[in-house]
C-alpha atoms as a PDB file:
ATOM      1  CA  UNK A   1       4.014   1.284 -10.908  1.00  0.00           C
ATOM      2  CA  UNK A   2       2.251   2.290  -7.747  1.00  0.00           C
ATOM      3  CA  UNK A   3       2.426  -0.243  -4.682  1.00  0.00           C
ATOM      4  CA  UNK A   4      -0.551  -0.074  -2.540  1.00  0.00           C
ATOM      5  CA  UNK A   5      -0.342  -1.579   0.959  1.00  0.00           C
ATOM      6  CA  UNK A   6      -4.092  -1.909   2.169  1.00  0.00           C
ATOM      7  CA  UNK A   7      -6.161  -3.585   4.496  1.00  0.00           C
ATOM      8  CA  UNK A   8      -9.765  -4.175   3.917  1.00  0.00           C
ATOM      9  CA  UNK A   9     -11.181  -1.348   4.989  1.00  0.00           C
ATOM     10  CA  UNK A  10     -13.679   1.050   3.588  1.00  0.00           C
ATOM     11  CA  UNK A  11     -10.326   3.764   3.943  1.00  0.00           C
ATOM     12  CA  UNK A  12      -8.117   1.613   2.474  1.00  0.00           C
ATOM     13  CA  UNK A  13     -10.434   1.162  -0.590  1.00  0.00           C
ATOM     14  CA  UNK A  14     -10.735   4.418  -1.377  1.00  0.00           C
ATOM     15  CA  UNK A  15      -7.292   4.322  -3.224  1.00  0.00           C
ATOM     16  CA  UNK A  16      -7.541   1.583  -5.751  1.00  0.00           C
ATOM     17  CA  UNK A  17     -10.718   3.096  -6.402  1.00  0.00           C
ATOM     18  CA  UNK A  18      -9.024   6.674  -7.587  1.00  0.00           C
ATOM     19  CA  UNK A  19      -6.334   4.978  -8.855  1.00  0.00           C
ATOM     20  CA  UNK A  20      -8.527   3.169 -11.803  1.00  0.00           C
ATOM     21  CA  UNK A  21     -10.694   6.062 -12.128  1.00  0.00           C
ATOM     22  CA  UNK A  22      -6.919   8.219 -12.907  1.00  0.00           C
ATOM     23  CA  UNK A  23      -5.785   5.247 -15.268  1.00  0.00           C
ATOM     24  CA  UNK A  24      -2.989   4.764 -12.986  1.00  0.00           C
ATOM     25  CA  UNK A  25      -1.420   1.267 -12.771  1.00  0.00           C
ATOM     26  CA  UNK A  26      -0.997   0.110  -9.489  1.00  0.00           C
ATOM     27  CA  UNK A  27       0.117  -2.989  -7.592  1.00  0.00           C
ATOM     28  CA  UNK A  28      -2.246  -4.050  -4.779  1.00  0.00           C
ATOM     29  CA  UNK A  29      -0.112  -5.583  -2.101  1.00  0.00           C
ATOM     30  CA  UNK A  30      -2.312  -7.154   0.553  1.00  0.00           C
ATOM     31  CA  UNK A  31      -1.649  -6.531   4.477  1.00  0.00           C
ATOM     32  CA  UNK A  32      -3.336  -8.115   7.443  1.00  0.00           C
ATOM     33  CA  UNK A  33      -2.992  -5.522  10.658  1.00  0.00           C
ATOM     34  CA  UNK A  34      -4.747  -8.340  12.572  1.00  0.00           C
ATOM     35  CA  UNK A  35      -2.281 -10.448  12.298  1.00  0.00           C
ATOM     36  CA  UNK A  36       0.760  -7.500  12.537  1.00  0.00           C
ATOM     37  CA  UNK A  37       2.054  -7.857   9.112  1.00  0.00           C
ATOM     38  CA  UNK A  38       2.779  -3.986   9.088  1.00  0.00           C
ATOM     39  CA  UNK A  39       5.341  -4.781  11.777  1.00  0.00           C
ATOM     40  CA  UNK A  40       7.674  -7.453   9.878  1.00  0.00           C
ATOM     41  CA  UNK A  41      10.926  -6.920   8.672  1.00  0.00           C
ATOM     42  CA  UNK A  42       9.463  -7.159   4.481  1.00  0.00           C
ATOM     43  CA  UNK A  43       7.245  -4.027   4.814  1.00  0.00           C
ATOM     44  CA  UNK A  44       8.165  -0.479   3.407  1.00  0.00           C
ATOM     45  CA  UNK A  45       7.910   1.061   7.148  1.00  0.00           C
ATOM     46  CA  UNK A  46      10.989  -0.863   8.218  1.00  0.00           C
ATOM     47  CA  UNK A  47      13.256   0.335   4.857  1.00  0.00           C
ATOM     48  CA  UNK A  48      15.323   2.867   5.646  1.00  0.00           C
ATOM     49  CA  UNK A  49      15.168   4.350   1.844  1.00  0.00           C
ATOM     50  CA  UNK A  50      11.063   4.391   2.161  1.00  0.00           C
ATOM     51  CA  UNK A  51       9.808   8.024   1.642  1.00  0.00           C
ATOM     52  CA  UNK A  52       6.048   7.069   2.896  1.00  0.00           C
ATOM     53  CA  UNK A  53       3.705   7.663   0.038  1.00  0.00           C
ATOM     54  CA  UNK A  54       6.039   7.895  -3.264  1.00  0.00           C
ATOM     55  CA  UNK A  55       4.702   6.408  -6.134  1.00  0.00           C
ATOM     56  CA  UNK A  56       7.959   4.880  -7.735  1.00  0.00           C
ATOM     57  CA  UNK A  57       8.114   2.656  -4.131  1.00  0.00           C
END
């Protein structure tokens, strides 16, 4: 299953979108950049085993 970090932006809507027109099943994992929640310890970016956009992650 795919996890998808977004933010609500028109960008980051652009992927669920393709991913149910593909019939790809995907996990939609909510982030707030307001608030920094890209820059906490639990978010792929700090893993040292995260390959960026790999869709077993």
């Amino acid at each position: 299953m795919i996890e998808v970090y977004a933010f609500a932006t028109p960008n980051s809507v652009r992927v669920p979108i393709a991913l149910e027109e593909l019939g790809l099943a995907y996990e939609l994992k909510p982030i707030n950049v307001r608030k920094g929640e890209q820059k906490l310890p639990d978010y792929p970016g700090h893993q040292p085993q995260w390959q960026g956009s790999s869709p077993d992650r």
